[in-house]
PDB file of N, CA and C in Angstrom:
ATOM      1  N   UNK A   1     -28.540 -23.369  35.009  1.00  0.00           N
ATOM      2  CA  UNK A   1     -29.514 -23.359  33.930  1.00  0.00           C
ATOM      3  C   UNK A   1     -29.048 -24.353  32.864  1.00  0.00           C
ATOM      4  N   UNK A   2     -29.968 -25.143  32.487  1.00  0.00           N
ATOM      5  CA  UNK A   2     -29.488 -26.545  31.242  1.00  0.00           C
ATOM      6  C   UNK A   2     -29.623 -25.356  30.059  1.00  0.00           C
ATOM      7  N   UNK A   3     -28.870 -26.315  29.281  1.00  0.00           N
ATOM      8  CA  UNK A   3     -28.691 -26.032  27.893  1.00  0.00           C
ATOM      9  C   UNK A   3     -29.953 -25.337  26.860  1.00  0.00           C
ATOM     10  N   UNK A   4     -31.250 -26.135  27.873  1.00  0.00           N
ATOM     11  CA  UNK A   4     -32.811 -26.366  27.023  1.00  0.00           C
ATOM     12  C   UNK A   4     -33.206 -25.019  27.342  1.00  0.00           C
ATOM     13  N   UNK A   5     -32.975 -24.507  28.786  1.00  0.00           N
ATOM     14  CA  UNK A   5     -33.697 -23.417  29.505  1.00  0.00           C
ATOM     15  C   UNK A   5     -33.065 -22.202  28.801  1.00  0.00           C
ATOM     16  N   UNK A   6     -31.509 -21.937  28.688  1.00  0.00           N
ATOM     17  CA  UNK A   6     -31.128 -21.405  28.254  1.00  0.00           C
ATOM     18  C   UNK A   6     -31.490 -21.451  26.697  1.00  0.00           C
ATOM     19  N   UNK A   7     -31.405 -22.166  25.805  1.00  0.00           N
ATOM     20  CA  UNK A   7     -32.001 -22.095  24.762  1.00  0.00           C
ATOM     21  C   UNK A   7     -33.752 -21.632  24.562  1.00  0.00           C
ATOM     22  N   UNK A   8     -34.325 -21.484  25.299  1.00  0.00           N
ATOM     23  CA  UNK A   8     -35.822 -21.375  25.639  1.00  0.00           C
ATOM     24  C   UNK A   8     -36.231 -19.539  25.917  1.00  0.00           C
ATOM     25  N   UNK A   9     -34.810 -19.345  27.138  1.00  0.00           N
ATOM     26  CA  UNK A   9     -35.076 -17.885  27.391  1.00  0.00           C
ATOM     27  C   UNK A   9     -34.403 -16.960  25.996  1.00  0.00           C
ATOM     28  N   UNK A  10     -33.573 -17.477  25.215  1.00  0.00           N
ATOM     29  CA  UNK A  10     -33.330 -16.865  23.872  1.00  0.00           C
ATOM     30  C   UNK A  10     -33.974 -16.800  23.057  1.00  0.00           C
ATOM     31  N   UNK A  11     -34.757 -18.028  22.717  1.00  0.00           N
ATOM     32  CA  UNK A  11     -35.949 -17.963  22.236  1.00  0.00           C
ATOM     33  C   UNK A  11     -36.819 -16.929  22.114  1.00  0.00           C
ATOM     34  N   UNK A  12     -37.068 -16.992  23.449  1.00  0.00           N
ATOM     35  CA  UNK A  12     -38.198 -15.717  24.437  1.00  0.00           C
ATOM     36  C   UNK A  12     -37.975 -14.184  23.917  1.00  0.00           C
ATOM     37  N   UNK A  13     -36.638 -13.701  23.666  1.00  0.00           N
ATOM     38  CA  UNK A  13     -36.039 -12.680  23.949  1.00  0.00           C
ATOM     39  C   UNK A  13     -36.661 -12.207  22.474  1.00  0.00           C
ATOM     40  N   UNK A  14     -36.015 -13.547  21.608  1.00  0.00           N
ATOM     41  CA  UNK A  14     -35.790 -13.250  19.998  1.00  0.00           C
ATOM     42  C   UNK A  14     -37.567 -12.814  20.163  1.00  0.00           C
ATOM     43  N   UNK A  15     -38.191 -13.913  20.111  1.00  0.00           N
ATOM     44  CA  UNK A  15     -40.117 -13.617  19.857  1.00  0.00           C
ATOM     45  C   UNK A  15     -39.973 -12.266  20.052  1.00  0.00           C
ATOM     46  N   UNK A  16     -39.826 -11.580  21.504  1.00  0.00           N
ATOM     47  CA  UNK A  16     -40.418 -10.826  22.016  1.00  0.00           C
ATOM     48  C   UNK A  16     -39.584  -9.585  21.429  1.00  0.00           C
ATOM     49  N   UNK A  17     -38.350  -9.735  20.966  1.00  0.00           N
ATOM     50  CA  UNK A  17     -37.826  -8.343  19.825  1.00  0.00           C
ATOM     51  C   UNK A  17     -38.213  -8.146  18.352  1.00  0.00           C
ATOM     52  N   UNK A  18     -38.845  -9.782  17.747  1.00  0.00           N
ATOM     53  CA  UNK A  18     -39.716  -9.884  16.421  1.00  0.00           C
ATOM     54  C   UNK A  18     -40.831  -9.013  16.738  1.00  0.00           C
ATOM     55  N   UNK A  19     -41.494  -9.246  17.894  1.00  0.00           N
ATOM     56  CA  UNK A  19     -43.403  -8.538  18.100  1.00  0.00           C
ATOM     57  C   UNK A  19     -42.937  -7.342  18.129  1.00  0.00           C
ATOM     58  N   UNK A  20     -42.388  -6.604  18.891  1.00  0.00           N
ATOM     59  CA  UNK A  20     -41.924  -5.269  18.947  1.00  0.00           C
ATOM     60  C   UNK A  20     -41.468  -4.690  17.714  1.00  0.00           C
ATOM     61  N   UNK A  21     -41.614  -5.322  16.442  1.00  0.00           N
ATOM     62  CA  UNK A  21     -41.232  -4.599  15.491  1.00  0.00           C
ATOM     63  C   UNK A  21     -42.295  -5.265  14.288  1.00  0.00           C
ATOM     64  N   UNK A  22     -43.329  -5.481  14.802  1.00  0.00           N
ATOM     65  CA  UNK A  22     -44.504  -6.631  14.224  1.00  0.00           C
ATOM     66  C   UNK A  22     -45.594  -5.933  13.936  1.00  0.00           C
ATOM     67  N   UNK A  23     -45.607  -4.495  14.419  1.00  0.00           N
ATOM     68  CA  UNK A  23     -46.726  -3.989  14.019  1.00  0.00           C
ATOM     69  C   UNK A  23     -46.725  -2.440  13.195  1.00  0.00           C
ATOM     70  N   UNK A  24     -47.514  -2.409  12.441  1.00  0.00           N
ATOM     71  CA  UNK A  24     -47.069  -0.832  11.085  1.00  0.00           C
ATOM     72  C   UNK A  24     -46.697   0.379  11.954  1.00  0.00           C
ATOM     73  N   UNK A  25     -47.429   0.678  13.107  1.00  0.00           N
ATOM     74  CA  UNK A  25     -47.075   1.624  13.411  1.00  0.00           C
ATOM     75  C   UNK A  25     -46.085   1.941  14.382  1.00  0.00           C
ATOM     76  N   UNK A  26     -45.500   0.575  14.753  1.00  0.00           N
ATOM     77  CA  UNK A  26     -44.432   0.726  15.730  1.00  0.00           C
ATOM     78  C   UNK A  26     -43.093   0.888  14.512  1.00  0.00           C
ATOM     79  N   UNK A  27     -43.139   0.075  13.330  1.00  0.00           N
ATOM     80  CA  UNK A  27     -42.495   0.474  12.155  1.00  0.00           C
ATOM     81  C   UNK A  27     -42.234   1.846  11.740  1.00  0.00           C
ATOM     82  N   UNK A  28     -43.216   2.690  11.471  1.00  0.00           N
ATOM     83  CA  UNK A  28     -43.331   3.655  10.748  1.00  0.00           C
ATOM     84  C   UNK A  28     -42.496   4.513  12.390  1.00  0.00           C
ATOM     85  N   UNK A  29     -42.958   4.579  13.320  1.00  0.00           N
ATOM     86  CA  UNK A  29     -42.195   5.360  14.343  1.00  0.00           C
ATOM     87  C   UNK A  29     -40.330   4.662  14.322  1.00  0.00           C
ATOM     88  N   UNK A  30     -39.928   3.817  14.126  1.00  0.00           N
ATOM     89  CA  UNK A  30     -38.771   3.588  13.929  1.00  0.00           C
ATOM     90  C   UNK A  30     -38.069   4.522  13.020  1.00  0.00           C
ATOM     91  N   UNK A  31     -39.155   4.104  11.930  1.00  0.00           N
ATOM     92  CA  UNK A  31     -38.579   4.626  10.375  1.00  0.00           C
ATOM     93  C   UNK A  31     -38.293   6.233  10.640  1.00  0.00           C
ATOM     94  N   UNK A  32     -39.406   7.429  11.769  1.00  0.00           N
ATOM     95  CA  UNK A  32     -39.454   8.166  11.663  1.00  0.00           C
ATOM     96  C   UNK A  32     -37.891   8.516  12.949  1.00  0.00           C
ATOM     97  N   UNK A  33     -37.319   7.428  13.317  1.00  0.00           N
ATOM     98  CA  UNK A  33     -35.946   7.411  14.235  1.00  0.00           C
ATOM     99  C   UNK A  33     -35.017   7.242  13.491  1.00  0.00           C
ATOM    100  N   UNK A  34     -35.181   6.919  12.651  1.00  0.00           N
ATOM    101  CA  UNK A  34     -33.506   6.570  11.917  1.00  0.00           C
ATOM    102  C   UNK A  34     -33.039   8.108  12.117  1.00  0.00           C
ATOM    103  N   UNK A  35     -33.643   8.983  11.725  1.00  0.00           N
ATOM    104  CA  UNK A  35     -32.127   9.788  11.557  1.00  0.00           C
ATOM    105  C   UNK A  35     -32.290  10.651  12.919  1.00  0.00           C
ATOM    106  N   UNK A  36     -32.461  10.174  14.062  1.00  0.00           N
ATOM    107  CA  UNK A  36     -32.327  10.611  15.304  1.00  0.00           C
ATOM    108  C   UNK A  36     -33.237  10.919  15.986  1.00  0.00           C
ATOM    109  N   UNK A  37     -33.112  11.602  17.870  1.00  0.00           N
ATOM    110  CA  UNK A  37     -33.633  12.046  18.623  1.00  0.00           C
ATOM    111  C   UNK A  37     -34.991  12.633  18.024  1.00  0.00           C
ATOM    112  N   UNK A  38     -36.001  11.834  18.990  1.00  0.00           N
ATOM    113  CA  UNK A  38     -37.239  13.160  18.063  1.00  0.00           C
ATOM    114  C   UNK A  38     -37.808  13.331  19.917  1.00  0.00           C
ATOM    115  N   UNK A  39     -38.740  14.160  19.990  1.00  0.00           N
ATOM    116  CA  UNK A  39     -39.723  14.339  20.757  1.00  0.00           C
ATOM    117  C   UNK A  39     -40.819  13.465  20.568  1.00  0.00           C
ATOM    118  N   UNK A  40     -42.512  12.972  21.658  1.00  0.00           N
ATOM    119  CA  UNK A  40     -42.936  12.498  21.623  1.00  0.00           C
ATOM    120  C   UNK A  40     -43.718  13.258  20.412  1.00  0.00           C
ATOM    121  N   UNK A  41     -44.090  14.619  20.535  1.00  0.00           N
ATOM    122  CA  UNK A  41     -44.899  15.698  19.617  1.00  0.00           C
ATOM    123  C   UNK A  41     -44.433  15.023  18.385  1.00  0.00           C
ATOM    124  N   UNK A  42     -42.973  15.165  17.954  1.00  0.00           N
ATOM    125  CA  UNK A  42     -42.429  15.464  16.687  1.00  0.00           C
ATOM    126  C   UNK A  42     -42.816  13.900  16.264  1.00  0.00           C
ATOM    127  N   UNK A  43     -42.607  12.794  16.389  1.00  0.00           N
ATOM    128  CA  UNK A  43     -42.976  11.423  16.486  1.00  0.00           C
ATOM    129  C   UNK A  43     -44.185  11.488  16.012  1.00  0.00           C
ATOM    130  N   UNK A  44     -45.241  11.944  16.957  1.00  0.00           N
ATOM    131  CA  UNK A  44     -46.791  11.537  16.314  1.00  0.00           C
ATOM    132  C   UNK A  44     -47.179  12.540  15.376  1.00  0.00           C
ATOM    133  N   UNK A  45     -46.363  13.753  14.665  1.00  0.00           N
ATOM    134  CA  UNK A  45     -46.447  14.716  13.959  1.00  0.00           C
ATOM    135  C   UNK A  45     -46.020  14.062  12.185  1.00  0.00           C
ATOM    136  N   UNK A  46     -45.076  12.937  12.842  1.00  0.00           N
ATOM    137  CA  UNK A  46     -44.339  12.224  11.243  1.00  0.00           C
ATOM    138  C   UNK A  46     -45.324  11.045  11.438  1.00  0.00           C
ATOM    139  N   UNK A  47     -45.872  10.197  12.385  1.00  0.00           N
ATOM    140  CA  UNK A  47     -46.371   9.205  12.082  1.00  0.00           C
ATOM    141  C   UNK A  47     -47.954   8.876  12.179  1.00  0.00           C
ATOM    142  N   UNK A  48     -48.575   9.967  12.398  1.00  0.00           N
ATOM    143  CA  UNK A  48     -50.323  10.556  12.850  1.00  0.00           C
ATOM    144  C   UNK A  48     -50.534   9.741  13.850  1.00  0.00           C
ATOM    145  N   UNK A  49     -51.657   9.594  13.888  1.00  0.00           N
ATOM    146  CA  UNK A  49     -52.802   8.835  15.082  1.00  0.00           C
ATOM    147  C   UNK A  49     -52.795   9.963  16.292  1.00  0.00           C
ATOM    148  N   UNK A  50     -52.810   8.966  17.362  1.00  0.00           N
ATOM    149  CA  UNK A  50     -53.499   9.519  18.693  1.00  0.00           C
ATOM    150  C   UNK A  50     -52.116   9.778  19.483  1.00  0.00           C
ATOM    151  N   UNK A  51     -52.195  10.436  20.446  1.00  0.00           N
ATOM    152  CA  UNK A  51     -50.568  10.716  20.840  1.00  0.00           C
ATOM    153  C   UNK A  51     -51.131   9.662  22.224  1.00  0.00           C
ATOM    154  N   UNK A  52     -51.850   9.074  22.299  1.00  0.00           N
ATOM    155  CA  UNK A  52     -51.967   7.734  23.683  1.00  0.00           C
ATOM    156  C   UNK A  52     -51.599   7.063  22.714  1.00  0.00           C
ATOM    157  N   UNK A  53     -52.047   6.514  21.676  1.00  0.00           N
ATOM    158  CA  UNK A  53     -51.163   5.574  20.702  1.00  0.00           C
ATOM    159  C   UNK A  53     -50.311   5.273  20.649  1.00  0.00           C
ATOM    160  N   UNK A  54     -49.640   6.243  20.025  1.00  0.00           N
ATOM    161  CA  UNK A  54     -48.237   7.072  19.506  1.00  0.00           C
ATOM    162  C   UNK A  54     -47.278   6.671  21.241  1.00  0.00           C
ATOM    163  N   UNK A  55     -47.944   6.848  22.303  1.00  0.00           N
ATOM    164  CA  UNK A  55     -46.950   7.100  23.457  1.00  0.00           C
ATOM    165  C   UNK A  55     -47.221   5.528  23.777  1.00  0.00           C
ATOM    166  N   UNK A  56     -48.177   4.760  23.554  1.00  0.00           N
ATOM    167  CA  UNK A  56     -48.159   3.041  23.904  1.00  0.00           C
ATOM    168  C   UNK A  56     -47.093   2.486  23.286  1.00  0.00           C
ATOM    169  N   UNK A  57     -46.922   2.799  21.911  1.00  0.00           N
ATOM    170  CA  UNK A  57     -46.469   1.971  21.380  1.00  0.00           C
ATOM    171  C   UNK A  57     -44.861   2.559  21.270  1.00  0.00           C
ATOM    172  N   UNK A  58     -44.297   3.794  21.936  1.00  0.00           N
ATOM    173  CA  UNK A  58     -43.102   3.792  21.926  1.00  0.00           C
ATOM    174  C   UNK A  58     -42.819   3.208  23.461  1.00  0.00           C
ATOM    175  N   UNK A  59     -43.827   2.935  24.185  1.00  0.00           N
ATOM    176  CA  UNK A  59     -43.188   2.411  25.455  1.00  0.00           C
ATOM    177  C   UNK A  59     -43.448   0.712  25.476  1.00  0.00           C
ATOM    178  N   UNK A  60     -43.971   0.221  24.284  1.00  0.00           N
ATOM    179  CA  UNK A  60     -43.596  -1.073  24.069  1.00  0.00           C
ATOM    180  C   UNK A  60     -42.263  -0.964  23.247  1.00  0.00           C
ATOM    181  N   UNK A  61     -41.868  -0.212  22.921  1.00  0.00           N
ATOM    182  CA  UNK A  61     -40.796  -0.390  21.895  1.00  0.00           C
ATOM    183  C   UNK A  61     -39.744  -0.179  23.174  1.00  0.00           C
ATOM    184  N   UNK A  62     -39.908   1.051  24.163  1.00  0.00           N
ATOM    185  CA  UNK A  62     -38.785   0.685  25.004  1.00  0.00           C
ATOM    186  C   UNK A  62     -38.490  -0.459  26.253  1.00  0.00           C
ATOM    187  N   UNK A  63     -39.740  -1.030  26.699  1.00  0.00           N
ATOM    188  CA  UNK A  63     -39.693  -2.007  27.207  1.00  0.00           C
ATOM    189  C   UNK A  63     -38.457  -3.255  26.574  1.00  0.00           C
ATOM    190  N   UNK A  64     -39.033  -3.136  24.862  1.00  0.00           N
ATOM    191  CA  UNK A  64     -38.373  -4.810  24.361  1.00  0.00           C
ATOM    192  C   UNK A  64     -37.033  -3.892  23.706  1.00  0.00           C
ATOM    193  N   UNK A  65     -36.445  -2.868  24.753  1.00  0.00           N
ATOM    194  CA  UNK A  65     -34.960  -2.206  24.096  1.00  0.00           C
ATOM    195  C   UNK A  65     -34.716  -1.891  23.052  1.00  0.00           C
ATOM    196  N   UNK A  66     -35.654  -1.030  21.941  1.00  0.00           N
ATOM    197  CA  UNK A  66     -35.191  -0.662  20.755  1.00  0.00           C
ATOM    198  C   UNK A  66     -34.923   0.630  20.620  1.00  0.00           C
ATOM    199  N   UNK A  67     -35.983   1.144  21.659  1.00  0.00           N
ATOM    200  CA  UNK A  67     -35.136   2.837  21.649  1.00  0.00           C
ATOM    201  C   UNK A  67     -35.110   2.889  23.277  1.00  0.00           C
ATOM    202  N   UNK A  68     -34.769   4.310  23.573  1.00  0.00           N
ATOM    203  CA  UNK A  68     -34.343   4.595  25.173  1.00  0.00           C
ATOM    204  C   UNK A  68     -35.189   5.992  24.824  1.00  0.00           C
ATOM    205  N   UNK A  69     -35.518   6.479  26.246  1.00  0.00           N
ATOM    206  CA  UNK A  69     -36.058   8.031  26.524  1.00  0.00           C
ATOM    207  C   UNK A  69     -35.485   8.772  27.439  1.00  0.00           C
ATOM    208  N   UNK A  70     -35.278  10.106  27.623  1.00  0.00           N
ATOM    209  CA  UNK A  70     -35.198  10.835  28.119  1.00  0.00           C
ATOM    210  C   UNK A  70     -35.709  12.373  28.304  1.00  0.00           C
ATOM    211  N   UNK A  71     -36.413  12.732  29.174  1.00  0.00           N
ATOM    212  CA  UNK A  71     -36.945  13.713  29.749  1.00  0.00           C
ATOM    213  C   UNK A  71     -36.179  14.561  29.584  1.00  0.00           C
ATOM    214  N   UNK A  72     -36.313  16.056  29.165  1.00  0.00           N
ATOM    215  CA  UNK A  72     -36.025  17.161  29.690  1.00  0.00           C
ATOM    216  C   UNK A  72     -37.183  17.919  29.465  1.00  0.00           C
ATOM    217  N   UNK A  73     -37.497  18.794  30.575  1.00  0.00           N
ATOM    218  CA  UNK A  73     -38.627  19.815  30.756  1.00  0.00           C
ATOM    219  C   UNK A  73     -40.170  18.698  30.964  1.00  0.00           C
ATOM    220  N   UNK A  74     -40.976  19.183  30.182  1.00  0.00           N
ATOM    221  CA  UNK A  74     -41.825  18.399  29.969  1.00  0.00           C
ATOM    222  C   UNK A  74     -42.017  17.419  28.945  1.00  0.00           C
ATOM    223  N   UNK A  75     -41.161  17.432  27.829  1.00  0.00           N
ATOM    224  CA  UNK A  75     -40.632  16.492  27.027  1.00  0.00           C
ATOM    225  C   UNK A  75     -40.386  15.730  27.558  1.00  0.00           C
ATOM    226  N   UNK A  76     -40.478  14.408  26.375  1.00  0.00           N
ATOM    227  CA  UNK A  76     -39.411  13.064  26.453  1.00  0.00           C
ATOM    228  C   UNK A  76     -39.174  13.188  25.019  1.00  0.00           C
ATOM    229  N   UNK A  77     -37.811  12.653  25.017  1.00  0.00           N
ATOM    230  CA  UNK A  77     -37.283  12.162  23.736  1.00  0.00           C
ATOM    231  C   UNK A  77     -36.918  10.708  23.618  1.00  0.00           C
ATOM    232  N   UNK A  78     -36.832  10.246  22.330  1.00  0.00           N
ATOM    233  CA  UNK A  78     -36.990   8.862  22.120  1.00  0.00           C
ATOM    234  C   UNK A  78     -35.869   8.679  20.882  1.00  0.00           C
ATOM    235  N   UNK A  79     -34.600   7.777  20.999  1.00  0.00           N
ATOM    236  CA  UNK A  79     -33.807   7.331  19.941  1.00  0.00           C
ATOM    237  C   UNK A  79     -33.657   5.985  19.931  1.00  0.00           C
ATOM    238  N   UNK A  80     -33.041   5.488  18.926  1.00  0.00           N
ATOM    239  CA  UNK A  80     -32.839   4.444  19.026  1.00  0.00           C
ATOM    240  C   UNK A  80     -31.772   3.442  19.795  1.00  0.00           C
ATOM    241  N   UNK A  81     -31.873   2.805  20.367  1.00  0.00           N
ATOM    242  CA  UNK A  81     -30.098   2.023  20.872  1.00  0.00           C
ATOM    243  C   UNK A  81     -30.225   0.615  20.574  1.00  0.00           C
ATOM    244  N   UNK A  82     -30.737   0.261  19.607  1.00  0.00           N
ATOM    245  CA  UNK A  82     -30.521  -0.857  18.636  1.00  0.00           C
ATOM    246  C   UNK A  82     -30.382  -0.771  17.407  1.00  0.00           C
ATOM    247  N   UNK A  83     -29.602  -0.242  16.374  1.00  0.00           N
ATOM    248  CA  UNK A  83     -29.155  -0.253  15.339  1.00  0.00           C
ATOM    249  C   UNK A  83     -29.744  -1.698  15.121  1.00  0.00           C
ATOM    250  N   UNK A  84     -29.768  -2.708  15.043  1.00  0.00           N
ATOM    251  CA  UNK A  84     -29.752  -4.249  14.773  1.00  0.00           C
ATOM    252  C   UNK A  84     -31.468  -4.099  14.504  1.00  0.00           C
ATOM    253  N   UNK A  85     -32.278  -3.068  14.554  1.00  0.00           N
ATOM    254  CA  UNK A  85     -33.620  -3.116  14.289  1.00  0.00           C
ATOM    255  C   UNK A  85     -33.447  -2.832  12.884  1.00  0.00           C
ATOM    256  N   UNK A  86     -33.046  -1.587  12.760  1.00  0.00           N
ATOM    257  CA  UNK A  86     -33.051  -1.293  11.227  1.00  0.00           C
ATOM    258  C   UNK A  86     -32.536  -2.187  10.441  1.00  0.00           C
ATOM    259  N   UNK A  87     -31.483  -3.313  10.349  1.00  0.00           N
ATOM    260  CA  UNK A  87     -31.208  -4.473   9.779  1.00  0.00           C
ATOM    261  C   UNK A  87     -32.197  -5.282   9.096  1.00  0.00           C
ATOM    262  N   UNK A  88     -32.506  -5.568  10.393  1.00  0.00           N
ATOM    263  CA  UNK A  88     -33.499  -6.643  10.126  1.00  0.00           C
ATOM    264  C   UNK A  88     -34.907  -5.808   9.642  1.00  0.00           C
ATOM    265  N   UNK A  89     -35.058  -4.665   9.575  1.00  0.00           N
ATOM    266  CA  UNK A  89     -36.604  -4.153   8.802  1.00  0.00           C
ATOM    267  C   UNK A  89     -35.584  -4.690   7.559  1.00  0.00           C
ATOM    268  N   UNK A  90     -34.081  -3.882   7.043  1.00  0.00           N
ATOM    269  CA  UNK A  90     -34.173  -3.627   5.667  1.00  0.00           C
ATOM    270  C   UNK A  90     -33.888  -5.041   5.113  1.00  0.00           C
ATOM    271  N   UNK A  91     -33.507  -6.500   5.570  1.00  0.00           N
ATOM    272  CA  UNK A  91     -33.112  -7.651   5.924  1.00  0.00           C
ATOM    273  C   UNK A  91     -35.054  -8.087   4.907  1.00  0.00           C
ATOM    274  N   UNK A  92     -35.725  -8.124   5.774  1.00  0.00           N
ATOM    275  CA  UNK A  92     -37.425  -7.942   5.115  1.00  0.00           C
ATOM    276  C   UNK A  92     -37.622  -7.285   4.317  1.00  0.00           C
ATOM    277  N   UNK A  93     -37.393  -6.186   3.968  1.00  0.00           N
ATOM    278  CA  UNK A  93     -37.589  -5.519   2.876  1.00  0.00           C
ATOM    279  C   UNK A  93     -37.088  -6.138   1.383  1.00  0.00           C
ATOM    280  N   UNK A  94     -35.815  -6.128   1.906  1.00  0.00           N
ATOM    281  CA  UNK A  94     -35.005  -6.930   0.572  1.00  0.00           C
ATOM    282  C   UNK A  94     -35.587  -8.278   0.200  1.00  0.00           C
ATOM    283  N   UNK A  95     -35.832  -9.336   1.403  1.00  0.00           N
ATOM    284  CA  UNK A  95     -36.382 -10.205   0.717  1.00  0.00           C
ATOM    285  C   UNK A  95     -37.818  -9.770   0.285  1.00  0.00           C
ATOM    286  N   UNK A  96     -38.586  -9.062   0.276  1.00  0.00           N
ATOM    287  CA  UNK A  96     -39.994  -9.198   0.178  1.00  0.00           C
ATOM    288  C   UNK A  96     -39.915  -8.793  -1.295  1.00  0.00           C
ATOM    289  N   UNK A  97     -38.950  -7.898  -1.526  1.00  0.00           N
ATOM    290  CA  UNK A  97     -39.090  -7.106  -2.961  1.00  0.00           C
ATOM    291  C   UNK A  97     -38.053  -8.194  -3.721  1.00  0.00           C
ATOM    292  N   UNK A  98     -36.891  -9.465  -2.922  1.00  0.00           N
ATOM    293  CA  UNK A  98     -36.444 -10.552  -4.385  1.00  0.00           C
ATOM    294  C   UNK A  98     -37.722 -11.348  -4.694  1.00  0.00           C
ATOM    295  N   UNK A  99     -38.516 -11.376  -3.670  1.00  0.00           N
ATOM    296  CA  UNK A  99     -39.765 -12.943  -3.823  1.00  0.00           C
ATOM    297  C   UNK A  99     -40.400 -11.406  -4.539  1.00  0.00           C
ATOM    298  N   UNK A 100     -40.869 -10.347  -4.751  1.00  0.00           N
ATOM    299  CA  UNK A 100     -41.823  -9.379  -5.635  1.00  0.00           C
ATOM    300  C   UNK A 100     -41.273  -9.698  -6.950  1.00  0.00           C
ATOM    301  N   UNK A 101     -39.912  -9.819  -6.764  1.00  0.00           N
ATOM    302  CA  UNK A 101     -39.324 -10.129  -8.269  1.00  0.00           C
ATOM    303  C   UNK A 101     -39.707 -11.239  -8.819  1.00  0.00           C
ATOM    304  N   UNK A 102     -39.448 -12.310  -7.968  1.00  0.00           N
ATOM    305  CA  UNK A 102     -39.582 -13.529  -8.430  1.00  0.00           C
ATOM    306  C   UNK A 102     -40.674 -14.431  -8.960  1.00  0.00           C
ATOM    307  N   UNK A 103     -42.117 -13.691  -8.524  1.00  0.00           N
ATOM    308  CA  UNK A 103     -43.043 -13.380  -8.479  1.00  0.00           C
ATOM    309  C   UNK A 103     -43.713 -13.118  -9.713  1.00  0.00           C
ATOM    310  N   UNK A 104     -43.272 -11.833 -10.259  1.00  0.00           N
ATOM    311  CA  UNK A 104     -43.262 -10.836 -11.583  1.00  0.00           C
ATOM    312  C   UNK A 104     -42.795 -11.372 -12.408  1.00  0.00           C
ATOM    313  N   UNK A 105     -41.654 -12.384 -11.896  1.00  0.00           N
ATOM    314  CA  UNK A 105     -40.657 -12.870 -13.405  1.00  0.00           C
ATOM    315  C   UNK A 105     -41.782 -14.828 -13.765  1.00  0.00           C
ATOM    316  N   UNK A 106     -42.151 -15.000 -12.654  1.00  0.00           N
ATOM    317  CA  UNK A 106     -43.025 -16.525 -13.035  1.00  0.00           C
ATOM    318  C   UNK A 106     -44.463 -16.012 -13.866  1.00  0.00           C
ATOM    319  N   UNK A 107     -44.668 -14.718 -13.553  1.00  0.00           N
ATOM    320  CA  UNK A 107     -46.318 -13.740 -14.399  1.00  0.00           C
ATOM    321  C   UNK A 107     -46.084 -14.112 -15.611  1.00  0.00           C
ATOM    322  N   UNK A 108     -44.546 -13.058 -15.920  1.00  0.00           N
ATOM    323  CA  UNK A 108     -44.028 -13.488 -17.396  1.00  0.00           C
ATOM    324  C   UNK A 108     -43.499 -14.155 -17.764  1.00  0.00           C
ATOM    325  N   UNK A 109     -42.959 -14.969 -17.675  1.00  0.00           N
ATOM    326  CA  UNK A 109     -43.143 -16.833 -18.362  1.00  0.00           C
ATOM    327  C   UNK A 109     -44.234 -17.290 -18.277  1.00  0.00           C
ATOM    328  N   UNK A 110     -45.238 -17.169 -17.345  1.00  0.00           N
ATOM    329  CA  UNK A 110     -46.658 -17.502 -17.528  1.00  0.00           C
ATOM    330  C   UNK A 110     -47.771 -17.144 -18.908  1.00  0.00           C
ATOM    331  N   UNK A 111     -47.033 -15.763 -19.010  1.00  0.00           N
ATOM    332  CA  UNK A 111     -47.864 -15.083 -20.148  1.00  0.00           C
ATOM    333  C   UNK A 111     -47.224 -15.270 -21.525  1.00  0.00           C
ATOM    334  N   UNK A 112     -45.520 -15.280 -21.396  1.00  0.00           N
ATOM    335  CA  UNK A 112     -45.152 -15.630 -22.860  1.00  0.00           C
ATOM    336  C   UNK A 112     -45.477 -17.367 -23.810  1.00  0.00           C
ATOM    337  N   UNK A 113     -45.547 -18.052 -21.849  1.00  0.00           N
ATOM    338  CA  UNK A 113     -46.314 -19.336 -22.628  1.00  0.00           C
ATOM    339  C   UNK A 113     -47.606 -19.281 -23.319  1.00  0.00           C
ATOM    340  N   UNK A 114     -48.476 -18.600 -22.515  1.00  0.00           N
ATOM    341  CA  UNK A 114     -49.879 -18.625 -22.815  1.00  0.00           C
ATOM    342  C   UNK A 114     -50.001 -17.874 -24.097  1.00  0.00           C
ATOM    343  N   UNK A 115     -49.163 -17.404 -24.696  1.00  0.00           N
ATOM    344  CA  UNK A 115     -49.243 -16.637 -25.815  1.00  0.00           C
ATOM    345  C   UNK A 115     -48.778 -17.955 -27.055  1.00  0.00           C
ATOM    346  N   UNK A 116     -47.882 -18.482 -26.536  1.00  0.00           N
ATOM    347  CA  UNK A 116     -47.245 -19.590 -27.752  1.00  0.00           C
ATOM    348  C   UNK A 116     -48.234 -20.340 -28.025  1.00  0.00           C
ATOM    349  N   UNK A 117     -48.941 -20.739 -27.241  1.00  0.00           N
ATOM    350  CA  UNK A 117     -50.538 -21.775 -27.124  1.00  0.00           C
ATOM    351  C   UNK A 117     -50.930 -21.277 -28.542  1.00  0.00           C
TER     352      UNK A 117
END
């Protein structure tokens, strides 16, 4: 494999672990993993909608490896085995709320000028 291909299938990997964490409600089911093991029930109980929803979008999440499942009884349970997700949500978060700052702070210099006028 050249250098390009290999650089190409990393590429691939990265996209395809960004989308998997690209949409609100695959978010909000993470968020409802941080502090561990849930059931599919307990999952769509913290994050609403439809439990076909709710069960699509944790089996896109385990496809692109962010959580793992396991069965017992008629259950499945769902955790996480990428720590490196929650990073990068709070990685976004932080910047979204320095540019909210930064944002807020150009309003007011905007307004203390418009006042000197």
């Amino acid at each position: 494999m050249s250098a390009e291909e290999a650089a190409d299938q990393l590429f691939s990997r990265i996209a395809e672990r960004l989308k998997a964490l690209s949409d609100p409600t695959r978010l909000k089911i993470l968020h409802s993993l941080e502090e561990g093991e849930l059931c599919v029930g307990e999952v769509l109980a913290r994050v609403g909608g439809s439990q076909a929803n709710v069960s699509k979008h944790l089996a896109l999440l385990r496809r692109s490896g962010v959580v793992a499942s396991r069965r017992e009884g008629t259950n499945v349970y769902y955790r996480v085995v990428d720590p490196a997700a929650f990073e990068i949500c709070r990685t976004v978060c932080f910047a979204i709320e320095r540019r909210a700052e930064e944002d807020r702070e150009v309003v007011r210099l905007g307004q203390e000028a418009n006042r000197r006028r």
